[in-house]
N, C-alpha and C. Protein backbone atom coordinates (compact mmCIF):
# COMPACT_ATOMS: atom_id res chain seq x y z
N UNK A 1 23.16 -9.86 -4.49
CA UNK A 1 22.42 -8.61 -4.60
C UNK A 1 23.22 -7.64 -5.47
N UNK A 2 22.54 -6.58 -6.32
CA UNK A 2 23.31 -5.73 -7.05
C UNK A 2 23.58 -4.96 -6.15
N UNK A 3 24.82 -4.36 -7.07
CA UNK A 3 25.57 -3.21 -5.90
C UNK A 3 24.75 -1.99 -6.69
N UNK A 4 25.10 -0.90 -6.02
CA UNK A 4 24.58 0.55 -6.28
C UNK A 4 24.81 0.92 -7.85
N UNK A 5 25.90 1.06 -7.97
CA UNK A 5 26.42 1.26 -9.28
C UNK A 5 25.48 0.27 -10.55
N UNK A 6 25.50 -1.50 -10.13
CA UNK A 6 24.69 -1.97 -11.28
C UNK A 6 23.32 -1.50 -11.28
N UNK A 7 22.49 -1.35 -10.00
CA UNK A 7 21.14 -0.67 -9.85
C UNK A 7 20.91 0.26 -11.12
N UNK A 8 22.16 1.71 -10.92
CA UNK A 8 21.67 2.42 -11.37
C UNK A 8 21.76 2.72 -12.73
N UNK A 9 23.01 1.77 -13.40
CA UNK A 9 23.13 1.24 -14.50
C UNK A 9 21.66 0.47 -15.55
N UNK A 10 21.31 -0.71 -14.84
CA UNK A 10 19.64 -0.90 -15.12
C UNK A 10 18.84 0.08 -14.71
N UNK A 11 18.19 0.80 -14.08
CA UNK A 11 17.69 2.23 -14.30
C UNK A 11 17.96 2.75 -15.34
N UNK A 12 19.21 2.90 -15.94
CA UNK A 12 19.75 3.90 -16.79
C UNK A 12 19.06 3.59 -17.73
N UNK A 13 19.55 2.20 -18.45
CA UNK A 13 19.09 1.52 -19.08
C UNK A 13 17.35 1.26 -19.51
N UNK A 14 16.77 0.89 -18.97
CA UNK A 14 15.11 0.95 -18.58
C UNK A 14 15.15 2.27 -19.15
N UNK A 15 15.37 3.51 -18.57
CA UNK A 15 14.60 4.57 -18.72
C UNK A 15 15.25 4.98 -20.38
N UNK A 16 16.64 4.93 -20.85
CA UNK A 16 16.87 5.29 -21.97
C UNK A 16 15.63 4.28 -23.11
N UNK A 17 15.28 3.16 -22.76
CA UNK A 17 14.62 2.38 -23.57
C UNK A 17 12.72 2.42 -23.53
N UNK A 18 12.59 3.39 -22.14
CA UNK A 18 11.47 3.16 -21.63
C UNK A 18 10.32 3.56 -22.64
N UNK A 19 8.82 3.27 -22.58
CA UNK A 19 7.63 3.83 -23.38
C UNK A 19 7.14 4.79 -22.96
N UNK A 20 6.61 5.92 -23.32
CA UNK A 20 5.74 6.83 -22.43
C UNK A 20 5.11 6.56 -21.49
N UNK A 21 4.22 5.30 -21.32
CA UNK A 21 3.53 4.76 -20.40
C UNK A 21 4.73 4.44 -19.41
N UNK A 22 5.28 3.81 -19.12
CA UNK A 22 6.66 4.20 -18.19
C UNK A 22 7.44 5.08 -18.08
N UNK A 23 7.92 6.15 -18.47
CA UNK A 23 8.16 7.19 -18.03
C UNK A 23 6.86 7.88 -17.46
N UNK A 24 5.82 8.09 -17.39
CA UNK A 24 4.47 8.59 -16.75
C UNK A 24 4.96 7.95 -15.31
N UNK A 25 4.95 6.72 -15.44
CA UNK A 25 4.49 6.12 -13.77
C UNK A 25 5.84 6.29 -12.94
N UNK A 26 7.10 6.11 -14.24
CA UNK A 26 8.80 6.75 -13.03
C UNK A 26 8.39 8.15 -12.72
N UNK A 27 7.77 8.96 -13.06
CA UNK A 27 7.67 10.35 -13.22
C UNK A 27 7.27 10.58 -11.92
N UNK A 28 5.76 9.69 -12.06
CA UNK A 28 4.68 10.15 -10.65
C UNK A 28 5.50 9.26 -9.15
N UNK A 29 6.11 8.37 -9.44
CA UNK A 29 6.90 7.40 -8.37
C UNK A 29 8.03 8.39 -7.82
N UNK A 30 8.67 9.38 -8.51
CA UNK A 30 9.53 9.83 -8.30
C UNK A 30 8.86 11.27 -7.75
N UNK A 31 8.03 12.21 -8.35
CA UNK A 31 7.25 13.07 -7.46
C UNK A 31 6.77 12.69 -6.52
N UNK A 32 6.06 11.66 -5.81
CA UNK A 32 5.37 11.10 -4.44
C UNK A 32 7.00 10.76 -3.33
N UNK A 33 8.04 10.16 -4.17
CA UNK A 33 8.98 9.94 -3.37
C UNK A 33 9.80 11.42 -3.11
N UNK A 34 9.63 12.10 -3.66
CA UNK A 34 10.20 13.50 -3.55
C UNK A 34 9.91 14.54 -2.53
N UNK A 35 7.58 14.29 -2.62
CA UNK A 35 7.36 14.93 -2.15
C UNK A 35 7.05 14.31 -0.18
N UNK A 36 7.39 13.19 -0.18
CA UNK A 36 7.08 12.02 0.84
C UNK A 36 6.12 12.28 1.49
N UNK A 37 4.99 12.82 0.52
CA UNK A 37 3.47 12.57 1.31
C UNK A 37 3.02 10.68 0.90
N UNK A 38 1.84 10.87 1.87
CA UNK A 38 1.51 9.74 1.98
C UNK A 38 0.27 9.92 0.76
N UNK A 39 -0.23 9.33 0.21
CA UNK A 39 -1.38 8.68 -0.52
C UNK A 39 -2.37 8.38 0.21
N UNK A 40 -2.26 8.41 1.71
CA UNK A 40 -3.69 7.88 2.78
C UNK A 40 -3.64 9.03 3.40
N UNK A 41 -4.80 9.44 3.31
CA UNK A 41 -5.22 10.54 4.18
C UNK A 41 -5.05 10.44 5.45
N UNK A 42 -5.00 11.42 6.27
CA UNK A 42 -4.79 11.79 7.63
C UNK A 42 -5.88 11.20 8.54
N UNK A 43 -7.27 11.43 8.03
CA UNK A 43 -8.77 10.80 8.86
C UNK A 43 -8.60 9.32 8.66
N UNK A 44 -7.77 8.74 7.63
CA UNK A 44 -7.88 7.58 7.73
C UNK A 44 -7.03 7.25 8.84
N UNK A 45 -5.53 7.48 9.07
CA UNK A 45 -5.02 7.34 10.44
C UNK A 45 -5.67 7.52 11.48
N UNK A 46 -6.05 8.07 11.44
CA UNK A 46 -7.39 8.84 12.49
C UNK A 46 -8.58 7.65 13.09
N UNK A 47 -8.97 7.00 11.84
CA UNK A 47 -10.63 5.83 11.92
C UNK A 47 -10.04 5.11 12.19
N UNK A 48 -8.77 4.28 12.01
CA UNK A 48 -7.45 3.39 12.62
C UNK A 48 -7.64 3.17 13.84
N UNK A 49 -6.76 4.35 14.63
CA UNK A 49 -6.66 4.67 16.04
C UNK A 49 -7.56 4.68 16.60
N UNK A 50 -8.85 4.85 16.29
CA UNK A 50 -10.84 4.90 16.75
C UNK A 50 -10.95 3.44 17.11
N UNK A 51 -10.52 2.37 15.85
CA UNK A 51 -11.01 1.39 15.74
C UNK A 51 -10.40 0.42 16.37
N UNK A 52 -8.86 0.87 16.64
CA UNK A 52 -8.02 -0.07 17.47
C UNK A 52 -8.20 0.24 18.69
N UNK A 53 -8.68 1.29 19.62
CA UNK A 53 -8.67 1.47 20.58
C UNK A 53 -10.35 0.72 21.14
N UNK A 54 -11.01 0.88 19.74
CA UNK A 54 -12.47 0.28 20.56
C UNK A 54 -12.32 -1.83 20.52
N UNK A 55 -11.22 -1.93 19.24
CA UNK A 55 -10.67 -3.07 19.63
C UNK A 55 -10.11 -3.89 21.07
N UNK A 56 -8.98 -2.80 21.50
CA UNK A 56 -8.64 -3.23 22.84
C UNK A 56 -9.50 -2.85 23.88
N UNK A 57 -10.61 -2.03 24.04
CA UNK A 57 -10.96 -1.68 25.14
C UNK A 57 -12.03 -2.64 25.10
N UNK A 58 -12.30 -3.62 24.08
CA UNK A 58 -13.37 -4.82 23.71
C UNK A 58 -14.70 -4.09 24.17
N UNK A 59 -15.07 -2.69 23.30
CA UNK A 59 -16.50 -2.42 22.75
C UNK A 59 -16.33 -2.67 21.45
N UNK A 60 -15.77 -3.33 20.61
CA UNK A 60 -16.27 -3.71 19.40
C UNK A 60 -16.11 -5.21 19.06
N UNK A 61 -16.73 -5.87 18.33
CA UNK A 61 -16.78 -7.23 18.21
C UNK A 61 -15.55 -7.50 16.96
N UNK A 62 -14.40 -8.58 17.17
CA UNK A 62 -13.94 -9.00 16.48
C UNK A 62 -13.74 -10.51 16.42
N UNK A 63 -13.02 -10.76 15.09
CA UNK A 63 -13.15 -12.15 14.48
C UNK A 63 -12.22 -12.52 14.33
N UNK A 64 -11.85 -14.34 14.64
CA UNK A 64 -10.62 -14.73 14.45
C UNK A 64 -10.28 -14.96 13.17
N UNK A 65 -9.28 -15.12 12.29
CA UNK A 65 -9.43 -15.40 10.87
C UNK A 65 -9.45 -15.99 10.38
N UNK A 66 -10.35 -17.20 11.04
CA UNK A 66 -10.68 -18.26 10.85
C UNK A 66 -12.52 -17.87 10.75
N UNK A 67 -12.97 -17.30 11.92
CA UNK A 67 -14.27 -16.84 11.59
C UNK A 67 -14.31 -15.53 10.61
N UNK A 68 -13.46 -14.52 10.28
CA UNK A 68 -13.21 -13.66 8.80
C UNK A 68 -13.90 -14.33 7.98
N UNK A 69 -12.89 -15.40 8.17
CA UNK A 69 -13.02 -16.20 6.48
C UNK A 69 -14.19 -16.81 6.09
N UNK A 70 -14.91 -17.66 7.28
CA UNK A 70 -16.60 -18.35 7.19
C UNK A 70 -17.24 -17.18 6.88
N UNK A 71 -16.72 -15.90 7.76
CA UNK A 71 -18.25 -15.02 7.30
C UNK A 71 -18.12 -14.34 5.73
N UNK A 72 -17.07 -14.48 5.31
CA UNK A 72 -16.85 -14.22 4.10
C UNK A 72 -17.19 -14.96 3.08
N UNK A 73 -17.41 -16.22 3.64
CA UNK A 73 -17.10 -17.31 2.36
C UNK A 73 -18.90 -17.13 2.27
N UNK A 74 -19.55 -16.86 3.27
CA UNK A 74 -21.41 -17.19 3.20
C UNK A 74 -21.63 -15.82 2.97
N UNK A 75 -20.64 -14.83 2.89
CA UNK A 75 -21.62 -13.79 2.29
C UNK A 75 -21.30 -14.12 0.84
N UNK A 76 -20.47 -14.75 0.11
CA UNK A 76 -20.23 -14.85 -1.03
C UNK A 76 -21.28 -15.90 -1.55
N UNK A 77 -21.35 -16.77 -0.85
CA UNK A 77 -22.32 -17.57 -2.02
C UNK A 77 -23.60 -17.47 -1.72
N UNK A 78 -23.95 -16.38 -1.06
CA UNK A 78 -25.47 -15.88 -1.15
C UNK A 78 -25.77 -15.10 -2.21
């Protein structure tokens, strides 16, 4: 494994050589890690916790992933 020092050496490297199109996406990678919000909304945690709880309390119907996959495979070749 690289140590810290070579890491940031390749970083260095990469970014002295990088294209605009990469510096854009280190840019936005480095604002999201800065600002450590999430990218998934809050209601989505939210429909999660709805859906796992109607999971365990078995009012909702689930599938093994073995039946996932059949019902997937026949909605596809319809």
């Amino acid at each position: 494994m690289n140590s810290t020092i070579e890491l940031k050496n390749r970083i260095i490297h990469l970014v002295d050589n990088a294209d605009d199109r990469l510096l854009r996406m280190l840019n936005a990678w480095i604002e999201s890690y800065q600002s450590n919000e999430s990218s998934i909304p809050e209601w989505h945690y939210e429909e999660l916790d709805k859906r796992r709880e109607k999971h365990l309390n078995g009012s909702s119907k689930s599938y093994t992933w073995e039946e996932a996959q059949n019902k997937i495979q026949k909605a596809v070749r319809k």
